[in-house]
Structures are given as structure tokens and as C-alpha cells.
C-alpha atoms as a PDB file:
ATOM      1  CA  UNK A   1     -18.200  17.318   6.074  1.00  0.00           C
ATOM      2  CA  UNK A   2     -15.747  14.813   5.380  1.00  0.00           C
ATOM      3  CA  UNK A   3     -15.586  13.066   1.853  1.00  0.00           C
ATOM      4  CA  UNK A   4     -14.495   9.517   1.136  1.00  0.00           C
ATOM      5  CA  UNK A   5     -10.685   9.938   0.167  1.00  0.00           C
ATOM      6  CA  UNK A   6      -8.560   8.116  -2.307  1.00  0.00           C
ATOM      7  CA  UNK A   7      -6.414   6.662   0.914  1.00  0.00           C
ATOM      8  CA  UNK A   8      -9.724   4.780   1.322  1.00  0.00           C
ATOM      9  CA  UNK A   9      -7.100   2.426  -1.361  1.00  0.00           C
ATOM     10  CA  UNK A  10      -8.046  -0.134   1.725  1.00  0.00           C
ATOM     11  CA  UNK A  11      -6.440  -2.799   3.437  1.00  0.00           C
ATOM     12  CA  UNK A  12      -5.161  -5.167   0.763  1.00  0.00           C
ATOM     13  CA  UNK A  13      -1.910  -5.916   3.003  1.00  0.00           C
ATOM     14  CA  UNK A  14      -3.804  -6.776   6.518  1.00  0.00           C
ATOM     15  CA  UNK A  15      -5.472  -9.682   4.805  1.00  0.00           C
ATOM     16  CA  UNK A  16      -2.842 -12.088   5.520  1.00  0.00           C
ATOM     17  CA  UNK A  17      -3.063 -15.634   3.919  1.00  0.00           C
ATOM     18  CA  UNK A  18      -4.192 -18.618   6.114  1.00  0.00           C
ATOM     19  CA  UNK A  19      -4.850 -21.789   5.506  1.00  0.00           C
ATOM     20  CA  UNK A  20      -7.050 -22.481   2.633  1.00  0.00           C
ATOM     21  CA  UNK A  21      -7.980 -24.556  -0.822  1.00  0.00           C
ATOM     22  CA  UNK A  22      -5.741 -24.432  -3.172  1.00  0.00           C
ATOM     23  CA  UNK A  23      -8.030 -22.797  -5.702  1.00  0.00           C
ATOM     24  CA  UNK A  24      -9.110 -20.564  -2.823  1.00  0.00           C
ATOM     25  CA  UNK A  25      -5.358 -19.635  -2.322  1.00  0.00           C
ATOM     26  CA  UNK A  26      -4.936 -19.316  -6.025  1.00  0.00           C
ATOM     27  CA  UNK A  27      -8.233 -16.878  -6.146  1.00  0.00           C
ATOM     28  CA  UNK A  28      -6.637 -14.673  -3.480  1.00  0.00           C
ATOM     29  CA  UNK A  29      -3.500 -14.085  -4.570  1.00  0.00           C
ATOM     30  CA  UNK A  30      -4.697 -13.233  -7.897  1.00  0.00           C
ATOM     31  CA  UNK A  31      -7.165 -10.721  -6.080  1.00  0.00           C
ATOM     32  CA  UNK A  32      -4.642  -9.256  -4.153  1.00  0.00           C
ATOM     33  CA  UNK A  33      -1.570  -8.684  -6.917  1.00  0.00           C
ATOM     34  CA  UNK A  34      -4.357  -6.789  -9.192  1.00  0.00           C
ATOM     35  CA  UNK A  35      -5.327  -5.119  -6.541  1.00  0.00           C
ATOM     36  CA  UNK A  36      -2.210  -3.372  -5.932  1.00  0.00           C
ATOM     37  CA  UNK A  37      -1.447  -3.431  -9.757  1.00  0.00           C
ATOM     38  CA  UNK A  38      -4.425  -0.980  -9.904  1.00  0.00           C
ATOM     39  CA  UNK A  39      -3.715   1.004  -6.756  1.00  0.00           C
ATOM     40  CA  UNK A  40      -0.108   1.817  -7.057  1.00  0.00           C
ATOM     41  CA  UNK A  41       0.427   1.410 -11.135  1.00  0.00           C
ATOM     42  CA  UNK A  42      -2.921   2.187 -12.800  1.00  0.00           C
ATOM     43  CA  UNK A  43      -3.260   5.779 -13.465  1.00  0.00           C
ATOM     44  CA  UNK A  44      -5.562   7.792 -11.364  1.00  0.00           C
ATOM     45  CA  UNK A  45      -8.017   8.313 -14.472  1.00  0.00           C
ATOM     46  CA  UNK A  46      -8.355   4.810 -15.128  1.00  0.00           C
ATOM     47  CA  UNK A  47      -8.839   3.718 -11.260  1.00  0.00           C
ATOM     48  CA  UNK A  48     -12.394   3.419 -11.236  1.00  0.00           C
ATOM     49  CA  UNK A  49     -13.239   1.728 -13.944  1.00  0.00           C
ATOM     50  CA  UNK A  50     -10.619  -0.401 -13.090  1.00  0.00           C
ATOM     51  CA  UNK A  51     -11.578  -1.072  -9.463  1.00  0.00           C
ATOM     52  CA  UNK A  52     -15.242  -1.601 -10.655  1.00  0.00           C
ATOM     53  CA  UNK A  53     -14.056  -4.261 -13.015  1.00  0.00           C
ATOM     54  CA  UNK A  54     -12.310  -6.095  -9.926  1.00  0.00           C
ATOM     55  CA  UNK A  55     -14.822  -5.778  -7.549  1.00  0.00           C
ATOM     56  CA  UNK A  56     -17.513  -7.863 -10.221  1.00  0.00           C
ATOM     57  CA  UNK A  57     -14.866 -10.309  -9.947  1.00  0.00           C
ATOM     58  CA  UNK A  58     -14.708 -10.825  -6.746  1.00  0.00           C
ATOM     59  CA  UNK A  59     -18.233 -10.951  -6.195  1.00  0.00           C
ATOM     60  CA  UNK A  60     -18.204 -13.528  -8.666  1.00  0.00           C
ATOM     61  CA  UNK A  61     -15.652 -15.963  -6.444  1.00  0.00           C
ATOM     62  CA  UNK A  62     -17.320 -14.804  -3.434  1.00  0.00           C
ATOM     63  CA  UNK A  63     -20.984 -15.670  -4.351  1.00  0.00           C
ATOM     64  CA  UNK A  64     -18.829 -19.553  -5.939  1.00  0.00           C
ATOM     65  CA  UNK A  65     -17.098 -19.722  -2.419  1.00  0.00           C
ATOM     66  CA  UNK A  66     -20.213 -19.059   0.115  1.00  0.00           C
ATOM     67  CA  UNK A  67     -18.209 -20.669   2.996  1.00  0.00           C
ATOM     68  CA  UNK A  68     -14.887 -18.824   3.064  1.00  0.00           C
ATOM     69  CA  UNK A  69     -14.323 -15.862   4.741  1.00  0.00           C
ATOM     70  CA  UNK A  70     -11.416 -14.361   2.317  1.00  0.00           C
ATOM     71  CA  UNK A  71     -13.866 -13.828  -0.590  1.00  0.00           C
ATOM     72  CA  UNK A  72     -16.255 -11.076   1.046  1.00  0.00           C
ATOM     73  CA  UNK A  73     -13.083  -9.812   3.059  1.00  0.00           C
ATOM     74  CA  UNK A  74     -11.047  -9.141  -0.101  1.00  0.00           C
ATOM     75  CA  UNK A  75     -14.581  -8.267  -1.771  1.00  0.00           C
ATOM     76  CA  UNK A  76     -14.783  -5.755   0.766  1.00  0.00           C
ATOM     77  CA  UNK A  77     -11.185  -4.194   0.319  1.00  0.00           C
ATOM     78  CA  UNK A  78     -11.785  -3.438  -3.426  1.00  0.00           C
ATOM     79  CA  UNK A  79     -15.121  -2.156  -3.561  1.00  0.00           C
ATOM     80  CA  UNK A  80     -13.592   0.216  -0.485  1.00  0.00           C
ATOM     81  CA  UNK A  81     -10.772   1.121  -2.739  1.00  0.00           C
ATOM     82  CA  UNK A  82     -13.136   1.573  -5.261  1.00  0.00           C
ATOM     83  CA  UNK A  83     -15.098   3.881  -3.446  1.00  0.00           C
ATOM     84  CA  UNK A  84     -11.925   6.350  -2.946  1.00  0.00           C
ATOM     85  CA  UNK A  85     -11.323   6.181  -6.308  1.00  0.00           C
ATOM     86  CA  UNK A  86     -14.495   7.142  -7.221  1.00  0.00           C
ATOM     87  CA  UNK A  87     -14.592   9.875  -4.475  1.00  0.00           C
ATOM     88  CA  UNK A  88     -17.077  12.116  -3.076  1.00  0.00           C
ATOM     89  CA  UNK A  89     -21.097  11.385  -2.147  1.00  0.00           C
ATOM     90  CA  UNK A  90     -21.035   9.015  -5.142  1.00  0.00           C
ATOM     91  CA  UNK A  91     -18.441   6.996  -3.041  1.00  0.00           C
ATOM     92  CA  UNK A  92     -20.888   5.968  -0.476  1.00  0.00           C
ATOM     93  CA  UNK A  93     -23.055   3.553  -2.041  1.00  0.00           C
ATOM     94  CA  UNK A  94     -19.861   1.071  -2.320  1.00  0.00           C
ATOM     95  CA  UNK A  95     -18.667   2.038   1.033  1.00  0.00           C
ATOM     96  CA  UNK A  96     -21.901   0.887   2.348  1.00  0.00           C
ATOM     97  CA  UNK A  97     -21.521  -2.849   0.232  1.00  0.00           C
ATOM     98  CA  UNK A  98     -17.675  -3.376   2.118  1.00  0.00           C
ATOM     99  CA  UNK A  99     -19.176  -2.638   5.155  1.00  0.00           C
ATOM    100  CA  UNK A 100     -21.662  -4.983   4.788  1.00  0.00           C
ATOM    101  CA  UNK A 101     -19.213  -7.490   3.485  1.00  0.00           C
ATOM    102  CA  UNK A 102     -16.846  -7.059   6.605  1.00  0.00           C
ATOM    103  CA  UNK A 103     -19.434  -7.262   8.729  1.00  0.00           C
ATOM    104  CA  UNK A 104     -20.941 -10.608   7.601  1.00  0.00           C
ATOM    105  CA  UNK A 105     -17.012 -12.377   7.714  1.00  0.00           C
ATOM    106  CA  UNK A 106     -16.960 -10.797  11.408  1.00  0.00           C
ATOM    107  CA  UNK A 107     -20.678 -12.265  12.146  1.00  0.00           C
ATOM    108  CA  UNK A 108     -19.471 -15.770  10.569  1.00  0.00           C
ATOM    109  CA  UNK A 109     -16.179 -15.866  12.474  1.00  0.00           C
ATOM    110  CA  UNK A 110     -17.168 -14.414  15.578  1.00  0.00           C
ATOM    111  CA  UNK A 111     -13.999 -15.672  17.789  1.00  0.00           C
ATOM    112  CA  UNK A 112     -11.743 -14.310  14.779  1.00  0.00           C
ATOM    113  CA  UNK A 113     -10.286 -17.700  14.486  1.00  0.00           C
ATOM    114  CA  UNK A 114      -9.426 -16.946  10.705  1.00  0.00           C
ATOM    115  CA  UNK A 115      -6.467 -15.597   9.356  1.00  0.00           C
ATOM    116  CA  UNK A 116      -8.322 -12.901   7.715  1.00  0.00           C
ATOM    117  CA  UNK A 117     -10.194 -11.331  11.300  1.00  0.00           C
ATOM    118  CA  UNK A 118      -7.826  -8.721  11.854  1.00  0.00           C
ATOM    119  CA  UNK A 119      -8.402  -7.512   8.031  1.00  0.00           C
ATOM    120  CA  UNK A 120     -12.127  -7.353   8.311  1.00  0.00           C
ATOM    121  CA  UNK A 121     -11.711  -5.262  11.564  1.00  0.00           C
ATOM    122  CA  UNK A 122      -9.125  -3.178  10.450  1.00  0.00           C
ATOM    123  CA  UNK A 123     -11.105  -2.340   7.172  1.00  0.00           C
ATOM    124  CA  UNK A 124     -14.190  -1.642   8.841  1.00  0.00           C
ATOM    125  CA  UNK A 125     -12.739   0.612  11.108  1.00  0.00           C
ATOM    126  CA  UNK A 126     -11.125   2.451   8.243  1.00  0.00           C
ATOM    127  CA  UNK A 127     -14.336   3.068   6.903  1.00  0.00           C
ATOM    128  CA  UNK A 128     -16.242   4.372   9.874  1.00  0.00           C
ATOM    129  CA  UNK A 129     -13.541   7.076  10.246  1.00  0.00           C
ATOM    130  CA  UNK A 130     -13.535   8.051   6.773  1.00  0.00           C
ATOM    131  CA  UNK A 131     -17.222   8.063   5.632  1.00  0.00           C
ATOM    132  CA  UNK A 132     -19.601  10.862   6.288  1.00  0.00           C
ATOM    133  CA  UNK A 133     -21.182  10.544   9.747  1.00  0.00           C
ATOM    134  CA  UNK A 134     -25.091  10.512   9.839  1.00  0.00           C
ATOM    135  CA  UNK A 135     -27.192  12.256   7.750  1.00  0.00           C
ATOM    136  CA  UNK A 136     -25.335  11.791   4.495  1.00  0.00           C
ATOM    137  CA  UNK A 137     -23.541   8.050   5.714  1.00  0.00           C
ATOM    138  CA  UNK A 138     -22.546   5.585   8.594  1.00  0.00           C
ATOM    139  CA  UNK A 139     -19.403   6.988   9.970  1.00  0.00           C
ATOM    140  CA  UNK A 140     -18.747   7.300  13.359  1.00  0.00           C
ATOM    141  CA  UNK A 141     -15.432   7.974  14.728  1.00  0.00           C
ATOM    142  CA  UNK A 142     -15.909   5.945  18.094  1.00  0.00           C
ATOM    143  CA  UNK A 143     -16.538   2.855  16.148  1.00  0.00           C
ATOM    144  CA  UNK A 144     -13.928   3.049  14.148  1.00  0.00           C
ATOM    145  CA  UNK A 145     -11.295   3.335  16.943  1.00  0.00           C
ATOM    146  CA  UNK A 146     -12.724   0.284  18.482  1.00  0.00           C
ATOM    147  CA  UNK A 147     -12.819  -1.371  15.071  1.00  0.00           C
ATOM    148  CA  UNK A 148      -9.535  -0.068  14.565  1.00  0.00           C
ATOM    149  CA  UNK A 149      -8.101  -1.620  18.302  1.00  0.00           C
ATOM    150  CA  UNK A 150      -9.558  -4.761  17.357  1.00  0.00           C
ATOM    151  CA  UNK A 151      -7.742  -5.281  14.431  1.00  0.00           C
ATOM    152  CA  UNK A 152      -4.554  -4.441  16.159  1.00  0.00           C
ATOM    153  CA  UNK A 153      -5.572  -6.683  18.853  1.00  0.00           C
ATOM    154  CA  UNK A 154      -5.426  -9.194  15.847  1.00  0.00           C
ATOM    155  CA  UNK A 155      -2.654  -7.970  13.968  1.00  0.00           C
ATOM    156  CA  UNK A 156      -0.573  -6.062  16.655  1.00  0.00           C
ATOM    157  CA  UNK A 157       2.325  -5.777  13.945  1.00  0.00           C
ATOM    158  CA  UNK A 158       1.019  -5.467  10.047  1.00  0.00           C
ATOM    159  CA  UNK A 159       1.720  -2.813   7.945  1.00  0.00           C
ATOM    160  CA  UNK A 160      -1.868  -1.958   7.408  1.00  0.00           C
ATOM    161  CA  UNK A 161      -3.093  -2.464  11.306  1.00  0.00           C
ATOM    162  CA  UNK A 162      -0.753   0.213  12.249  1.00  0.00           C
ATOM    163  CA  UNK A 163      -0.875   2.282   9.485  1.00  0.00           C
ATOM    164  CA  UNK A 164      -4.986   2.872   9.670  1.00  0.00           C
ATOM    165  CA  UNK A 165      -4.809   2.934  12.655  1.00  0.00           C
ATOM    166  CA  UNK A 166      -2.070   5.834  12.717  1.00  0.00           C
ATOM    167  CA  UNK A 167      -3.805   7.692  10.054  1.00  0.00           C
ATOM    168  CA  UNK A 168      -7.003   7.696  12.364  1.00  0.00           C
ATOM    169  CA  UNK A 169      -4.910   8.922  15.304  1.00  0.00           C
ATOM    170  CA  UNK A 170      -3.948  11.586  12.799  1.00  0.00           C
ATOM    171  CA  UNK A 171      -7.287  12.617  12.236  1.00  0.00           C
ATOM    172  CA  UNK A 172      -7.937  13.112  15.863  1.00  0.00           C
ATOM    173  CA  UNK A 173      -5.082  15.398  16.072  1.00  0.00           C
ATOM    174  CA  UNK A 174      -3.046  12.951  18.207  1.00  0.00           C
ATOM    175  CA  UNK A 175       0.245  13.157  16.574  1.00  0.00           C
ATOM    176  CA  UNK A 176       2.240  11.618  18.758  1.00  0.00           C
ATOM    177  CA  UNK A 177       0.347   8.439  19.220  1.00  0.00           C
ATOM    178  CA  UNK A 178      -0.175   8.623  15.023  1.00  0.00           C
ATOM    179  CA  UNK A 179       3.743   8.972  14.404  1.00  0.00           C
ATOM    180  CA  UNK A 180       4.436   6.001  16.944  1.00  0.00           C
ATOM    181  CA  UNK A 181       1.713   3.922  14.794  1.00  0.00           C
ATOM    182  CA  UNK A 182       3.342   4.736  11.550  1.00  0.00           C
ATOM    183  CA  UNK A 183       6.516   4.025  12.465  1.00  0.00           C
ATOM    184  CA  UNK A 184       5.138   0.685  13.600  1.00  0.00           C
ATOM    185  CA  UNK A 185       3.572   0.448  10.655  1.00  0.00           C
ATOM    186  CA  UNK A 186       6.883   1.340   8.518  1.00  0.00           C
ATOM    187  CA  UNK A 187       9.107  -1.264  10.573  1.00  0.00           C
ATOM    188  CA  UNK A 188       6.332  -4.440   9.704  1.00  0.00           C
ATOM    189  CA  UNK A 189       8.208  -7.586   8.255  1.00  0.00           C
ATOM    190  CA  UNK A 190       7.462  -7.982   4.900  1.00  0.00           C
ATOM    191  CA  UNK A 191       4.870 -10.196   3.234  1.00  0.00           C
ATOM    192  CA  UNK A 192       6.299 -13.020   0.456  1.00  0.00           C
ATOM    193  CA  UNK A 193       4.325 -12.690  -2.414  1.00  0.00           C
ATOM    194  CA  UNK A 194       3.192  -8.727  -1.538  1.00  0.00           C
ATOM    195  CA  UNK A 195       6.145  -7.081  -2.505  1.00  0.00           C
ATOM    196  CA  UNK A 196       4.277  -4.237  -4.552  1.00  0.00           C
ATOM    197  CA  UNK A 197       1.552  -4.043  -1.907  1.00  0.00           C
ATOM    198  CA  UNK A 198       3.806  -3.212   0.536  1.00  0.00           C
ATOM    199  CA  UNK A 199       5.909  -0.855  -1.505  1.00  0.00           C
ATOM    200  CA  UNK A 200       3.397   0.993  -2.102  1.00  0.00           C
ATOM    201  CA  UNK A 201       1.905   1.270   1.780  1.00  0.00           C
ATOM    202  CA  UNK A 202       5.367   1.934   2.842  1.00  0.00           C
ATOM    203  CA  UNK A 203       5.588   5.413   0.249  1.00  0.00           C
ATOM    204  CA  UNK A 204       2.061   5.835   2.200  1.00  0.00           C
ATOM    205  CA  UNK A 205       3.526   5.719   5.364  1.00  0.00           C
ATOM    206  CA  UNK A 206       6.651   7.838   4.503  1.00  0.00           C
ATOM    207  CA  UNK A 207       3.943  10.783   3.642  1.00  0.00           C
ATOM    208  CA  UNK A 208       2.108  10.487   6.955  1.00  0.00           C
ATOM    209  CA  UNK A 209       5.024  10.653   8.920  1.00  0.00           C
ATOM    210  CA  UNK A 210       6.587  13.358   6.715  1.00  0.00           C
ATOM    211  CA  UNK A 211       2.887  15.140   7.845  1.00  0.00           C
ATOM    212  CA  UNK A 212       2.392  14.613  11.149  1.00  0.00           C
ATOM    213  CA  UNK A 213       6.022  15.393  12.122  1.00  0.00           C
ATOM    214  CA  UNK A 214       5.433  18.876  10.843  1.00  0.00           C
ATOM    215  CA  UNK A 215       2.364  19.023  13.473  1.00  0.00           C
ATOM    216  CA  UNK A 216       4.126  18.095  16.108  1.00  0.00           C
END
């Protein structure tokens, strides 16, 4: 049985800004720098309560902001992050709110005309390979490699596209295709205004190659 794992820290980088409000831009960034704040300088005792304390924040812009898709996208990422740092069966209920978040941005931008598509695939892939698969939860690991394509498809070089998508290969014992993903992933251009973010992915990334060279 798997178990939702702390790398479930999700996909703060693939959500790449687009054009949007000022406010809405001023929302988003503020989302996104606490986010990483928490996940890569917040010790691991004081993650969930920390993460919970986000995510009721950005429910509250998201339920102010009805029509824009970056509210339930970066909704979704935290409470997903949330639910790794909360581990375990207890994990799930939150896992199930992201993926109903991602899904509703996907339903209201079906031709993934906004900048923050490839996110909401990418993270809803990420949870259908990391999730329990039916009875206990949702995951299935066919879905998430479409999910998971999708999002590339999208996003064919971010950080985070590459590196789920890499750490799903890994999972599926294909360590050749995983270490050409990561080192995708690893050679991304960096994002202005993410510079912890992506510090942070990139000490990610070092461990999964580091890992999946020693299967090979």
C-alpha cells in the first residue's frame, strides 16, 4: 500500500504566472513565496499546521476570485503539500479537496488556454500516482501518466513538469527514462521571482538522480 509522501510538497514551480489583475498577481505571488517559505524553511514539525494555515487562505482568495483559474490551482498545490505533510491515511481527505480543485480549473479551461493548465495537469497527475489506489483512495497509476504527459505537453521544459514526471517514471522502475526527466528537470531556466522555489526543487532533483543512478 502506498502512503501519501512528504514529496507530495506539490507543484508550486509549474504554476507559471500569466496574465492577470494586479491584485490577482499580487495574491499569487504572495501564495507562492509562503509556500516555499514553509516547504523548504519551516521545520518539518511545524509543516502542517503551517500548510493548514495557508491553505484557509487560499480558499479565502479563491472563493473572492470565483473567475480565475490561479486561485483553486494554487489552492490545490497547498492543500496537496499539506497532505504530505500531514502523511499517511489522514492525508487523503486533503488530497481528495486538490483534486477536486485541479479538476474544476481543467473543466473551466478546457483548451488549457491559461498560463496555469500545465500546473493543474501536472499536479493532478502527481496525485494519482501517489495516493492509495481504490479501496482506501483515487489513485491510479495510468491516469497519472496521462495527467502527467499532459502537463508536459503544456510545459515541455519546467522544473516541476519534468521533475513529477521523472519521479513517476521512477516509480515504475524506468530509470532511464526517470534520469533523462530529471535531468530535464535540473537544466529548466529559472523563474524571476521563484528563486527559493526552485532552489529547493533543484536539491529535490539532485536526490532523485543521486537514486535512480544507483538503480541503473
Amino acid at each position: 500500500m502506498r502512503y501519501i509522501p512528504v514529496a507530495l510538497l506539490l507543484l508550486a514551480a509549474s504554476a507559471l504566472p500569466g496574465v492577470c489583475r494586479a491584485d490577482e498577481a499580487s495574491d499569487i505571488a504572495h501564495l507562492q513565496t509562503r509556500w516555499a517559505q514553509v516547504k523548504y524553511q519551516t521545520p518539518a514539525a511545524q509543516q502542517e499546521a503551517a500548510f493548514a494555515a495557508l491553505a484557509a487562505e487560499a480558499q479565502t482568495l479563491r472563493t473572492a476570485h470565483p473567475d480565475a483559474l490561479s486561485y483553486p490551482v494554487w489552492e490545490g498545490i497547498i492543500r496537496a503539500t499539506y497532505a504530505g505533510a500531514k502523511g499517511g491515511l489522514g492525508a487523503l481527505g486533503e488530497a481528495k479537496k486538490a483534486k477536486a480543485l485541479f479538476e474544476d480549473a481543467i473543466a473551466h479551461d478546457p483548451k488549457a488556454a491559461s498560463a496555469y493548465a500545465g500546473a493543474a495537469y501536472t499536479s493532478l497527475g502527481s496525485l494519482y500516482y501517489q495516493v492509495p489506489g481504490w479501496p482506501l483512495g483515487f489513485g491510479n497509476d495510468d491516469k497519472a501518466k496521462d495527467l502527467l504527459q499532459q502537463g508536459l505537453q503544456l510545459d515541455p521544459d519546467g522544473i516541476d513538469s519534468n521533475f513529477f514526471y521523472g519521479d513517476y517514471l521512477l516509480e515504475e522502475e524506468d530509470y532511464k527514462g526517470a534520469l533523462a526527466a530529471f535531468e530535464k528537470a535540473l537544466a529548466a531556466p529559472p523563474r524571476p521571482g521563484r528563486e527559493l522555489a526552485d532552489s529547493g526543487r533543484r536539491a529535490e532533483i539532485a536526490k532523485k538522480i543521486e537514486q535512480t543512478r544507483s538503480e541503473l
